[in-house]
PDB file of N, CA and C in Angstrom:
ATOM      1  N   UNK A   1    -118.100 -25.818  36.456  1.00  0.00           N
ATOM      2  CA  UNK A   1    -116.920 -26.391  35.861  1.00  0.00           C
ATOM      3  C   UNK A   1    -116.500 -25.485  34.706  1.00  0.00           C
ATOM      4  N   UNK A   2    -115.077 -25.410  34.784  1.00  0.00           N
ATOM      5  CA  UNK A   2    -114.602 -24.703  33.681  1.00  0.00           C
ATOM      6  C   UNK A   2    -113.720 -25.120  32.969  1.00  0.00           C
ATOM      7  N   UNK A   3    -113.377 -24.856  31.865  1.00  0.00           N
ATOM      8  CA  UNK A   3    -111.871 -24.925  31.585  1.00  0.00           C
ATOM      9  C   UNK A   3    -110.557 -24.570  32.002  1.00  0.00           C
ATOM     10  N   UNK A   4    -109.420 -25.071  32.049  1.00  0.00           N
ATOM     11  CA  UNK A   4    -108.486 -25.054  32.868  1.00  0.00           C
ATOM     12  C   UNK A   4    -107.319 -23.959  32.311  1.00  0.00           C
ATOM     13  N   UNK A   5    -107.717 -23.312  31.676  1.00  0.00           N
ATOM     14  CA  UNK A   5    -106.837 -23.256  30.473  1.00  0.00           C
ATOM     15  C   UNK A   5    -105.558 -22.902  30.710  1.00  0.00           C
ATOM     16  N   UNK A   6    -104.644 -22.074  31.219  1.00  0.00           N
ATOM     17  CA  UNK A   6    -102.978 -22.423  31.535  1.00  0.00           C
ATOM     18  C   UNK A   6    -102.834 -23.191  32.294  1.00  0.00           C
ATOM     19  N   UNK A   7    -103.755 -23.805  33.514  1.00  0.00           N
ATOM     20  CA  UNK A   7    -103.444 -24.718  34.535  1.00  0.00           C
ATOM     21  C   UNK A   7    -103.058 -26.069  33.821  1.00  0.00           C
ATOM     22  N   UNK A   8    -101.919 -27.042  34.509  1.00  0.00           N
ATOM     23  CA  UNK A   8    -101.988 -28.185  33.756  1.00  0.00           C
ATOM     24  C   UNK A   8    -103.310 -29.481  33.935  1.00  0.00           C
ATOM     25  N   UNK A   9    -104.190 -29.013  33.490  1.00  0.00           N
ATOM     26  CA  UNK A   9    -105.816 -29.903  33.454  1.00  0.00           C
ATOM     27  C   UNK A   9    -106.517 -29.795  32.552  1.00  0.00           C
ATOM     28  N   UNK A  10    -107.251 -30.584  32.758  1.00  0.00           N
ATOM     29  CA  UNK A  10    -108.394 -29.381  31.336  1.00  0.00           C
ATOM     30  C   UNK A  10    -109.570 -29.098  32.128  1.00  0.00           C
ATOM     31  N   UNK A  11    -109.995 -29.221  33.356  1.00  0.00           N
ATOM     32  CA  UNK A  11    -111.134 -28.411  33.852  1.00  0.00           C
ATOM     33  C   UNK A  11    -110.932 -27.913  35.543  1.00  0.00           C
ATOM     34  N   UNK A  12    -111.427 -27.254  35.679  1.00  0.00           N
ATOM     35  CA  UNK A  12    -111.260 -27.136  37.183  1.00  0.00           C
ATOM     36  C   UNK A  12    -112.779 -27.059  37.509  1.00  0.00           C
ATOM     37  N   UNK A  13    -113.160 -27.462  38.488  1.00  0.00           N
ATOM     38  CA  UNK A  13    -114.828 -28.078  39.098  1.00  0.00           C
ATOM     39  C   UNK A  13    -114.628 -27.082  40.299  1.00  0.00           C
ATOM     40  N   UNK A  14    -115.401 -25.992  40.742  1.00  0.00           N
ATOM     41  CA  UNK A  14    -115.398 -25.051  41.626  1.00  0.00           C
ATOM     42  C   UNK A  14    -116.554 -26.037  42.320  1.00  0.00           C
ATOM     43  N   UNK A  15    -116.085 -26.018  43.723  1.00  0.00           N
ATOM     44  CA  UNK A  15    -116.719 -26.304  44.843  1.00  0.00           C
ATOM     45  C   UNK A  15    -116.913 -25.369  46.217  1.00  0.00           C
ATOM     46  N   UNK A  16    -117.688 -25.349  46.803  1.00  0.00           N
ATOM     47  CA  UNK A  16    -117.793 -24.616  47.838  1.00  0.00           C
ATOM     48  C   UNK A  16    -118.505 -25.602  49.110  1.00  0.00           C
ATOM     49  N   UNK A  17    -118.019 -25.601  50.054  1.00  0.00           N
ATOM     50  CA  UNK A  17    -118.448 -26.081  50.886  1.00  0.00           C
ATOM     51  C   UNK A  17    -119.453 -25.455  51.872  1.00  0.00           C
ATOM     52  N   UNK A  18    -120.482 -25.839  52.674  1.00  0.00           N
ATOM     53  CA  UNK A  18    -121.200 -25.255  54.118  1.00  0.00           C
ATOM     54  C   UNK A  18    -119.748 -24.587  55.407  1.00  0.00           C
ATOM     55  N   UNK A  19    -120.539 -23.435  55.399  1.00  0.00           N
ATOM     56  CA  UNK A  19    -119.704 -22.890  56.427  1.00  0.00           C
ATOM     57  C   UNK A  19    -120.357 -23.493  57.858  1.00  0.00           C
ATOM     58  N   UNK A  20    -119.794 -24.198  59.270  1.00  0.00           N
ATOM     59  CA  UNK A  20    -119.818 -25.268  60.063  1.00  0.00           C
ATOM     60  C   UNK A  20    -120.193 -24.156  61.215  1.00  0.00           C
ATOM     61  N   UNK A  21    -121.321 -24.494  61.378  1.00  0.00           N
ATOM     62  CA  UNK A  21    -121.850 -23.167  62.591  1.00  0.00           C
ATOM     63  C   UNK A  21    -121.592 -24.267  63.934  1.00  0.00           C
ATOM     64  N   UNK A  22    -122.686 -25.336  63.829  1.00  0.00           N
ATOM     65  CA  UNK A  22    -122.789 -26.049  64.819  1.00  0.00           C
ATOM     66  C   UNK A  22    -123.027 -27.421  64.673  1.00  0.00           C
ATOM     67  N   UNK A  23    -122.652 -27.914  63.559  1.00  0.00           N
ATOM     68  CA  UNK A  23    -123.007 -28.922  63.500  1.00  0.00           C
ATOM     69  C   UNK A  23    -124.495 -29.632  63.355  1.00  0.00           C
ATOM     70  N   UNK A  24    -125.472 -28.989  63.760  1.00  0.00           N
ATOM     71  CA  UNK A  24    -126.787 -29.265  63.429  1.00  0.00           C
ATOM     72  C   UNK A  24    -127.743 -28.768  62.632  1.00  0.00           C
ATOM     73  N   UNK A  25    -126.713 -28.048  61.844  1.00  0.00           N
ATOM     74  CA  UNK A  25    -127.686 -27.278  60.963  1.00  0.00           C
ATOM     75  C   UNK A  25    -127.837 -28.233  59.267  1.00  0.00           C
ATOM     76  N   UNK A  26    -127.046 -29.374  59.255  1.00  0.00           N
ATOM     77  CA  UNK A  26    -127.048 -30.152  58.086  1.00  0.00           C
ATOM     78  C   UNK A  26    -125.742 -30.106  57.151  1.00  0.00           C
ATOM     79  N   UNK A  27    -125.128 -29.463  58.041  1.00  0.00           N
ATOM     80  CA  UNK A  27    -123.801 -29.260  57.359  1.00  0.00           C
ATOM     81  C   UNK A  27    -123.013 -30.303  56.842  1.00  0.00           C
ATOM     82  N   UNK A  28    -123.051 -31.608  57.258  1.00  0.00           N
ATOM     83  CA  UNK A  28    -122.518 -32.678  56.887  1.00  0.00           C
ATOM     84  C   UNK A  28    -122.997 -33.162  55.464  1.00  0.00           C
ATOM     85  N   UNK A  29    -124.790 -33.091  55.754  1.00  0.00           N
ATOM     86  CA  UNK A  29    -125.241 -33.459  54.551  1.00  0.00           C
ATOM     87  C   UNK A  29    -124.583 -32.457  53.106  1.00  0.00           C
ATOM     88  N   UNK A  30    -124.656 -31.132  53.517  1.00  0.00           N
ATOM     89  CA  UNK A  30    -124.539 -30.038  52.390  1.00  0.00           C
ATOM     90  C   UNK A  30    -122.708 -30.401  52.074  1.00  0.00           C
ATOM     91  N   UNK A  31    -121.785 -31.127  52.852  1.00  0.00           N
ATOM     92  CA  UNK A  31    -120.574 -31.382  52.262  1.00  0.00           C
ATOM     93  C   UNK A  31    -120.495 -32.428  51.564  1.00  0.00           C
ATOM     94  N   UNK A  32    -121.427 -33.396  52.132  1.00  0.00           N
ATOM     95  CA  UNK A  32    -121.553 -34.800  51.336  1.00  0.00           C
ATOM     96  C   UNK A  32    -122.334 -34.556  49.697  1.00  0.00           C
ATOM     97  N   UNK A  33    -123.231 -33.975  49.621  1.00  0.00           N
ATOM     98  CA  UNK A  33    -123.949 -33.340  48.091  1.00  0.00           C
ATOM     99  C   UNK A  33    -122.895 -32.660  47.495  1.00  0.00           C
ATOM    100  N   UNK A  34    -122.148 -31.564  48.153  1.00  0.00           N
ATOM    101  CA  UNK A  34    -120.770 -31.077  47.462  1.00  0.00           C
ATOM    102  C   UNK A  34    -119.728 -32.157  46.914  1.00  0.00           C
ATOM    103  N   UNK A  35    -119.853 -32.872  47.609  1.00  0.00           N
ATOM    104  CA  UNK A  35    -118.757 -33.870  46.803  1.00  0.00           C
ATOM    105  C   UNK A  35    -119.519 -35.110  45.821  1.00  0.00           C
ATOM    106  N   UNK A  36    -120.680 -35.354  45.667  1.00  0.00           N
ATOM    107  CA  UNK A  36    -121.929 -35.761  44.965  1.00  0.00           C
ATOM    108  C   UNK A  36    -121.545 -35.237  43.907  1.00  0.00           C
ATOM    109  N   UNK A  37    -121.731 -33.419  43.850  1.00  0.00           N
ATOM    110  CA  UNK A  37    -122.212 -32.934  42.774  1.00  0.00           C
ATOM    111  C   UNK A  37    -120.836 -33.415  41.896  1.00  0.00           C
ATOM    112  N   UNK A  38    -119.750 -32.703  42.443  1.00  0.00           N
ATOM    113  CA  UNK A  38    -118.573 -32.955  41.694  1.00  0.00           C
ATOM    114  C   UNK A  38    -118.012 -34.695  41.356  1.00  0.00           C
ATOM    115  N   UNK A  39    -118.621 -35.514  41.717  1.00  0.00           N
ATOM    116  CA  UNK A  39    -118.880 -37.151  41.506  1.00  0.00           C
ATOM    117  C   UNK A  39    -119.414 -37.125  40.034  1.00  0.00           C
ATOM    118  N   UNK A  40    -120.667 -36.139  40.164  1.00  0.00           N
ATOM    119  CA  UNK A  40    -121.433 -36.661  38.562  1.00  0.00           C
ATOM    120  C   UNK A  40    -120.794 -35.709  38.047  1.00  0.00           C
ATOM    121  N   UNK A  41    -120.214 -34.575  37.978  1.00  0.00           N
ATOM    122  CA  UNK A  41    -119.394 -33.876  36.913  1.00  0.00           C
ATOM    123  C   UNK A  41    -118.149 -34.964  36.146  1.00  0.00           C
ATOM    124  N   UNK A  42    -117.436 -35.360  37.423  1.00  0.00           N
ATOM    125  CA  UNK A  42    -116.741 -36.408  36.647  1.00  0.00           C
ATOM    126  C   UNK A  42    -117.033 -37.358  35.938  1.00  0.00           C
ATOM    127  N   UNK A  43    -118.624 -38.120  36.306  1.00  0.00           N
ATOM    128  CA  UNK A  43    -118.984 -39.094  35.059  1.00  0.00           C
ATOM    129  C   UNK A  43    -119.479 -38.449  34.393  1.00  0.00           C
ATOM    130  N   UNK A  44    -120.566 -37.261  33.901  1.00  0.00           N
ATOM    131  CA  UNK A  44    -120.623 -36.827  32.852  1.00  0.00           C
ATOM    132  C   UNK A  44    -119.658 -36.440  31.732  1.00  0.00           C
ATOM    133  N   UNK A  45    -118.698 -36.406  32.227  1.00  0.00           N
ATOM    134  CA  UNK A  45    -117.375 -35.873  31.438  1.00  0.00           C
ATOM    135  C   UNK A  45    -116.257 -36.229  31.591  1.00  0.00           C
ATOM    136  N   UNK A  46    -116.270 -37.717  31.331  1.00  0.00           N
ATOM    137  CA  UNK A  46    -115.426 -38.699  31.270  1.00  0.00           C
ATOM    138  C   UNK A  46    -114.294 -38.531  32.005  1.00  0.00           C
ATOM    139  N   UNK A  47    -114.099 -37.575  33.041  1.00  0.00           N
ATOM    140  CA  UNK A  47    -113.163 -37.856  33.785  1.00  0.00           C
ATOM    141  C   UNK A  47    -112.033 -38.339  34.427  1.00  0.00           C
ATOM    142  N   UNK A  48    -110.907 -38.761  34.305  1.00  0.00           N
ATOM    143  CA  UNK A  48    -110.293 -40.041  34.629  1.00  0.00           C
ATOM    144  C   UNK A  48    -108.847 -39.615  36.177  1.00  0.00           C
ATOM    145  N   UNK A  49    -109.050 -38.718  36.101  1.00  0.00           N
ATOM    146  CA  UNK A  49    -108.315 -38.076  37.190  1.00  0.00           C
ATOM    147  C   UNK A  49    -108.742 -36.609  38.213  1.00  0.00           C
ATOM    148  N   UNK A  50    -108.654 -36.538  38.960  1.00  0.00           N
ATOM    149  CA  UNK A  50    -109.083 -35.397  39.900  1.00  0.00           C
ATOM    150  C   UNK A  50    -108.033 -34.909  40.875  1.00  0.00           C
ATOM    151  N   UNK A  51    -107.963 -33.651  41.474  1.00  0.00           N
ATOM    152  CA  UNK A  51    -107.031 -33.490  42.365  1.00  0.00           C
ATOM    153  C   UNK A  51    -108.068 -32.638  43.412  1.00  0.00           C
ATOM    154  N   UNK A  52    -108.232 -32.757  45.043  1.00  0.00           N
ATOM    155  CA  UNK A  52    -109.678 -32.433  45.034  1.00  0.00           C
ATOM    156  C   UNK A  52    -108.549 -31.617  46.872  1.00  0.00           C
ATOM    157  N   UNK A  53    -109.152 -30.679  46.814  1.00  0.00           N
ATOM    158  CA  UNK A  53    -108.477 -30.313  48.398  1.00  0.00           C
ATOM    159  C   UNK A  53    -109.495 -30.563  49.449  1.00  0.00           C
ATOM    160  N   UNK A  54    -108.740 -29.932  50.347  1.00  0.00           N
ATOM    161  CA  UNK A  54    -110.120 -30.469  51.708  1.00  0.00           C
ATOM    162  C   UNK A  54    -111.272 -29.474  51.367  1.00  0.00           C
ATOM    163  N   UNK A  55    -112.099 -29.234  50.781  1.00  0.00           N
ATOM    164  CA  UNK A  55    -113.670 -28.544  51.373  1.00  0.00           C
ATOM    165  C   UNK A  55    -113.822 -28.346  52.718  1.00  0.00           C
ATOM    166  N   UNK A  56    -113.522 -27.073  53.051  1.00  0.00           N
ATOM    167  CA  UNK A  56    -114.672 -27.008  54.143  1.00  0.00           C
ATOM    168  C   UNK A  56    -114.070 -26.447  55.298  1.00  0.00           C
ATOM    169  N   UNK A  57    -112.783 -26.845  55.349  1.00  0.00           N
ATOM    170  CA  UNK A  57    -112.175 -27.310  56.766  1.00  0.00           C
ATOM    171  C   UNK A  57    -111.263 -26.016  56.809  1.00  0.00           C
ATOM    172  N   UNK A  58    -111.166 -24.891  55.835  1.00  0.00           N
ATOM    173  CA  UNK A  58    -110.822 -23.812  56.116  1.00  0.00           C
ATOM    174  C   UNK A  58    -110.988 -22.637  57.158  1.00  0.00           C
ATOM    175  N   UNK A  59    -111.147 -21.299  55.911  1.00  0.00           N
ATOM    176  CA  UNK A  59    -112.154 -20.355  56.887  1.00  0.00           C
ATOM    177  C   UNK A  59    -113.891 -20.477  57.179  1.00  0.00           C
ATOM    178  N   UNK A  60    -114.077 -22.171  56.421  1.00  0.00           N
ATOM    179  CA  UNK A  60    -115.224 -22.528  56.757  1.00  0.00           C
ATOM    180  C   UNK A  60    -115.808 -23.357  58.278  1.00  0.00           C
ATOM    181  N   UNK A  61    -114.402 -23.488  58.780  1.00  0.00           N
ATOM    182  CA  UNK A  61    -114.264 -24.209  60.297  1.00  0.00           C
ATOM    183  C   UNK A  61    -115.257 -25.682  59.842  1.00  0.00           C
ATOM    184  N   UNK A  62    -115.005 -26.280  59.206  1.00  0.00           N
ATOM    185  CA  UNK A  62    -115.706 -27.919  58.867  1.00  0.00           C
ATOM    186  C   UNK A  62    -114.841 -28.341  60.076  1.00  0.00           C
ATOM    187  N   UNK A  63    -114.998 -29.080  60.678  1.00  0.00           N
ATOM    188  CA  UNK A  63    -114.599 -30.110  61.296  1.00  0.00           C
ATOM    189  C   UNK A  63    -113.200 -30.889  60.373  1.00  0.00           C
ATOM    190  N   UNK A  64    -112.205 -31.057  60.908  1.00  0.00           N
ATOM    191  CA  UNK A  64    -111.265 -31.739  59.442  1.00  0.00           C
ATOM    192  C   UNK A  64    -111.636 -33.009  60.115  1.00  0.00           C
ATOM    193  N   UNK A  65    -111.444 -33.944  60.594  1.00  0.00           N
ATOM    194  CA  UNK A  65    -111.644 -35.359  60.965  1.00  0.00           C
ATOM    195  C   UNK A  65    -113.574 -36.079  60.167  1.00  0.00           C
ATOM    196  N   UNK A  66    -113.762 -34.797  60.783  1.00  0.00           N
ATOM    197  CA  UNK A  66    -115.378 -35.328  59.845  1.00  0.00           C
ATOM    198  C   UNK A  66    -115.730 -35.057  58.177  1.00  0.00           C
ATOM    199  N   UNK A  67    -114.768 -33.803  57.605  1.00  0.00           N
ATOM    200  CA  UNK A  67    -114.729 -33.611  56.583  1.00  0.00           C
ATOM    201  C   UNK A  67    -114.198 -34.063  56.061  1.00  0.00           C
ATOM    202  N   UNK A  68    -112.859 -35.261  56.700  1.00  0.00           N
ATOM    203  CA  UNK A  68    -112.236 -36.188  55.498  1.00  0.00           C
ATOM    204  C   UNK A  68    -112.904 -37.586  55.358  1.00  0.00           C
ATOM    205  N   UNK A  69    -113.748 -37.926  56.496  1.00  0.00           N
ATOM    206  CA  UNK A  69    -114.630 -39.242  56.055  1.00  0.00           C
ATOM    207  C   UNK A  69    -115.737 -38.921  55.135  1.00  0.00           C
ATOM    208  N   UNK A  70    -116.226 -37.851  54.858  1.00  0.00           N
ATOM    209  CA  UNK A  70    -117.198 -37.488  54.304  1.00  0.00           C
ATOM    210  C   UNK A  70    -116.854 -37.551  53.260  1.00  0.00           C
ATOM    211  N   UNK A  71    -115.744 -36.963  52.444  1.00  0.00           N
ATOM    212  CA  UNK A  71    -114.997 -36.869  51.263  1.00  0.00           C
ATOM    213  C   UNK A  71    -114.557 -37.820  51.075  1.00  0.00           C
ATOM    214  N   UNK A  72    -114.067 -38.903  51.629  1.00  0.00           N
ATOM    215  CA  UNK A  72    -113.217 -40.386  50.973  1.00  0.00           C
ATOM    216  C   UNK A  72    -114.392 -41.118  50.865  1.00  0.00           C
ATOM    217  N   UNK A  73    -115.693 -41.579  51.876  1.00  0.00           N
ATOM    218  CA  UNK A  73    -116.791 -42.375  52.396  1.00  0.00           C
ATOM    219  C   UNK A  73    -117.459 -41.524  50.282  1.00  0.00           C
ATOM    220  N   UNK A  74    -117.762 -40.163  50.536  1.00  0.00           N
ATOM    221  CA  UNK A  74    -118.659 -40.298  49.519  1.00  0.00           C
ATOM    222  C   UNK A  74    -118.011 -40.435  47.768  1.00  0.00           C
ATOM    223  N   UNK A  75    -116.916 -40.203  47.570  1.00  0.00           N
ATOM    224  CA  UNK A  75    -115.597 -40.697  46.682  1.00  0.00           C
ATOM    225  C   UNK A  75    -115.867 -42.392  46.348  1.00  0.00           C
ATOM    226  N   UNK A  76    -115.543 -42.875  47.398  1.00  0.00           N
ATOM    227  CA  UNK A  76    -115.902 -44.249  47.142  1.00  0.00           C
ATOM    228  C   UNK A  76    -116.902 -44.994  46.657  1.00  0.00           C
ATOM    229  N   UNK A  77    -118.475 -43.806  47.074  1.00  0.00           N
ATOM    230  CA  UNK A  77    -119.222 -44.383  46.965  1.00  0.00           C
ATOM    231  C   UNK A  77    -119.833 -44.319  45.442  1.00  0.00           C
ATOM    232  N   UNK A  78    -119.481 -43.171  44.997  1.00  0.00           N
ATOM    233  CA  UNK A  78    -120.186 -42.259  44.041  1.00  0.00           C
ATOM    234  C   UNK A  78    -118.949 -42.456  42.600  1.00  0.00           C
ATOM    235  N   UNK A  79    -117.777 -42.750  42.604  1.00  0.00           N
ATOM    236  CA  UNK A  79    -117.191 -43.148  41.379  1.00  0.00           C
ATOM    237  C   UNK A  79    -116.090 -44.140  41.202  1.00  0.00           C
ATOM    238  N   UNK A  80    -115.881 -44.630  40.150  1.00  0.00           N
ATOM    239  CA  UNK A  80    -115.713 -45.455  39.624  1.00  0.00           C
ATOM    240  C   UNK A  80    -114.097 -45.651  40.319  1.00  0.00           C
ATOM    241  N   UNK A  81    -114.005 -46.801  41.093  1.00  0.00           N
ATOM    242  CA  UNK A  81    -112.702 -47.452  41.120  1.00  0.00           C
ATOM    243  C   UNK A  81    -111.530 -46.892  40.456  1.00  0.00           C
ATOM    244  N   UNK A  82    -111.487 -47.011  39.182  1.00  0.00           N
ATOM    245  CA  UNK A  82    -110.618 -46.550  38.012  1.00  0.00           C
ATOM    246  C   UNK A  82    -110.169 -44.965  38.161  1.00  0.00           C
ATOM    247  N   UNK A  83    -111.208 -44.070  38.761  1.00  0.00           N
ATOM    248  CA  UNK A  83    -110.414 -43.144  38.799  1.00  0.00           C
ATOM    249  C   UNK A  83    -109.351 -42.631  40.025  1.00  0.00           C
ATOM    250  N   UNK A  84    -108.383 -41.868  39.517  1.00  0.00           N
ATOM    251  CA  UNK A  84    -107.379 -41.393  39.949  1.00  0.00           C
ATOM    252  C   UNK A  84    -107.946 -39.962  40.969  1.00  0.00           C
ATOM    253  N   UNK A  85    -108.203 -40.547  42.491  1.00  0.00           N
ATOM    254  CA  UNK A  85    -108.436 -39.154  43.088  1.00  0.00           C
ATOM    255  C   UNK A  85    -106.806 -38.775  43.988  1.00  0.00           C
ATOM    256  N   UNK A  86    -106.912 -37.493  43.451  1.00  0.00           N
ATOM    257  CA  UNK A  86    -105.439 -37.004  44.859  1.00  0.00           C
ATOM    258  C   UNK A  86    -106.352 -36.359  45.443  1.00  0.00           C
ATOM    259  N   UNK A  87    -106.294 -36.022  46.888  1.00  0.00           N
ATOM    260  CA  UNK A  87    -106.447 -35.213  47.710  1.00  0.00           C
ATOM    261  C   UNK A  87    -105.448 -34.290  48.128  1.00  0.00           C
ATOM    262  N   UNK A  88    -105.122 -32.670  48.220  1.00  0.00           N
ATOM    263  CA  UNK A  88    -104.769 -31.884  48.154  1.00  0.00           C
ATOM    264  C   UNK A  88    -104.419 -31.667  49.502  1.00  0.00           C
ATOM    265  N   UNK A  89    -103.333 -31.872  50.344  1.00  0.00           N
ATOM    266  CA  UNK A  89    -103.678 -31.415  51.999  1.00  0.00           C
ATOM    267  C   UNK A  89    -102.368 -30.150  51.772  1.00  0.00           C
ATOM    268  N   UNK A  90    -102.901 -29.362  52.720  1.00  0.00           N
ATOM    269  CA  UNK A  90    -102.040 -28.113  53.106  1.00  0.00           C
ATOM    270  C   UNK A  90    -101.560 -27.882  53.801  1.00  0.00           C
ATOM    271  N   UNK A  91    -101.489 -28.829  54.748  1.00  0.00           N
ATOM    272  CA  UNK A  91    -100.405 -29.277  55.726  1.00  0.00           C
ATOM    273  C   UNK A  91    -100.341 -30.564  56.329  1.00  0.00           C
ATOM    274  N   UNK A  92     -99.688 -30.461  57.843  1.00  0.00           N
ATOM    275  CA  UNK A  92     -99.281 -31.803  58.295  1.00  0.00           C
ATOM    276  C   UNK A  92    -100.714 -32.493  58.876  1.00  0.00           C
ATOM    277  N   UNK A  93    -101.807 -31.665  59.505  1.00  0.00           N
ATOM    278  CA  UNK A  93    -102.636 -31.986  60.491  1.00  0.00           C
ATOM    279  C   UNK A  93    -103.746 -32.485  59.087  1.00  0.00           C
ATOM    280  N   UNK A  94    -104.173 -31.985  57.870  1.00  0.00           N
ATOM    281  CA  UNK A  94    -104.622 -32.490  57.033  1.00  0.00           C
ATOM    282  C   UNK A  94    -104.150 -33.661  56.449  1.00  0.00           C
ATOM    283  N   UNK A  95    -103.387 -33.491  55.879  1.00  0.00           N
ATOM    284  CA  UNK A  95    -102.708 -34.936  55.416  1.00  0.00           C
ATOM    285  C   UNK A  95    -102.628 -36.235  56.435  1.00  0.00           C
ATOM    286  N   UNK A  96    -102.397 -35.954  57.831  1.00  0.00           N
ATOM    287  CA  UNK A  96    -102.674 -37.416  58.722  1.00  0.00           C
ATOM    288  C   UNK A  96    -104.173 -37.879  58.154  1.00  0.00           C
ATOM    289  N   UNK A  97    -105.141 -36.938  58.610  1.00  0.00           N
ATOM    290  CA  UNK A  97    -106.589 -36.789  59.237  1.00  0.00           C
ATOM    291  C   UNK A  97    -107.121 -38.105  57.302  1.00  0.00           C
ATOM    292  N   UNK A  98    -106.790 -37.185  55.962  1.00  0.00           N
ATOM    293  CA  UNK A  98    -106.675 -38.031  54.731  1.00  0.00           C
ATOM    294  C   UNK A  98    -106.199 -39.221  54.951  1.00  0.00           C
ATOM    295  N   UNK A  99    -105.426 -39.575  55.398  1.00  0.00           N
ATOM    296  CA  UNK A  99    -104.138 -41.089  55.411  1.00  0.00           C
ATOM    297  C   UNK A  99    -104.867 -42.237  56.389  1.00  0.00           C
ATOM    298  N   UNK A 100    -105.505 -41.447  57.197  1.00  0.00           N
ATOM    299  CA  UNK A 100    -105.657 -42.200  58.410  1.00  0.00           C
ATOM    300  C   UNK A 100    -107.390 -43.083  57.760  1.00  0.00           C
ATOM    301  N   UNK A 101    -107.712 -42.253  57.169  1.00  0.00           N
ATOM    302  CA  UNK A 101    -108.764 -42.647  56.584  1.00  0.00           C
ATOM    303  C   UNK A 101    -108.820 -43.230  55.474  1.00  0.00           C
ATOM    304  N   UNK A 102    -107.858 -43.159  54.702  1.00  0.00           N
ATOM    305  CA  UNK A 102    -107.367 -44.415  53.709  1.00  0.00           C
ATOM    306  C   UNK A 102    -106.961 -45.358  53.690  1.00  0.00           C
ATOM    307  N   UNK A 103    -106.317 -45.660  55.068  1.00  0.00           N
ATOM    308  CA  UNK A 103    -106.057 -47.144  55.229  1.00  0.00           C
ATOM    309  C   UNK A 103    -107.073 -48.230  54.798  1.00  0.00           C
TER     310      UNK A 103
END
């Protein structure tokens, strides 16, 4: 985590996701701890808003349908109601895959 400093924030939380070979190598788990870790960054540091993009589902080939339950499922689980998460989609096929899972 850093400071944000011209960006309009005050920190930006660098994440990296598992690059998605085959699915059996634990890759799910290593996206679900990625979004863990950045869970307790936000309660350590009072946090009250986030803007978080998809992890993973890049040139990391994540799965997007499995990488957005993973990210909302562990979001939910790991902080506080009160905060303000956006999710970041970069296009049309991201943004359903987010929505559909927020219902």
């Amino acid at each position: 985590m850093t400071n944000a400093f011209e960006l309009p924030a005050e920190y930006v939380i660098h994440a990296v996701g598992p690059r998605y070979m085959d699915g059996k190598r634990g890759e799910a788990d290593v996206l679900a701890q990625t979004y863990r870790s950045i869970c307790q960054l936000v309660e350590e540091h009072g946090i009250t808003s986030i803007s978080i993009p998809s992890i993973g589902t890049g040139i990391y080939r994540f799965p997007l349908d499995l990488a957005a339950e993973i990210a909302i499922v562990t979001l939910r689980k790991f902080v506080p109601e009160s905060l303000n998460a956006t999710f970041i989609c970069f296009d049309d096929a991201t943004l359903a895959a987010y929505a559909e899972r927020l219902k």
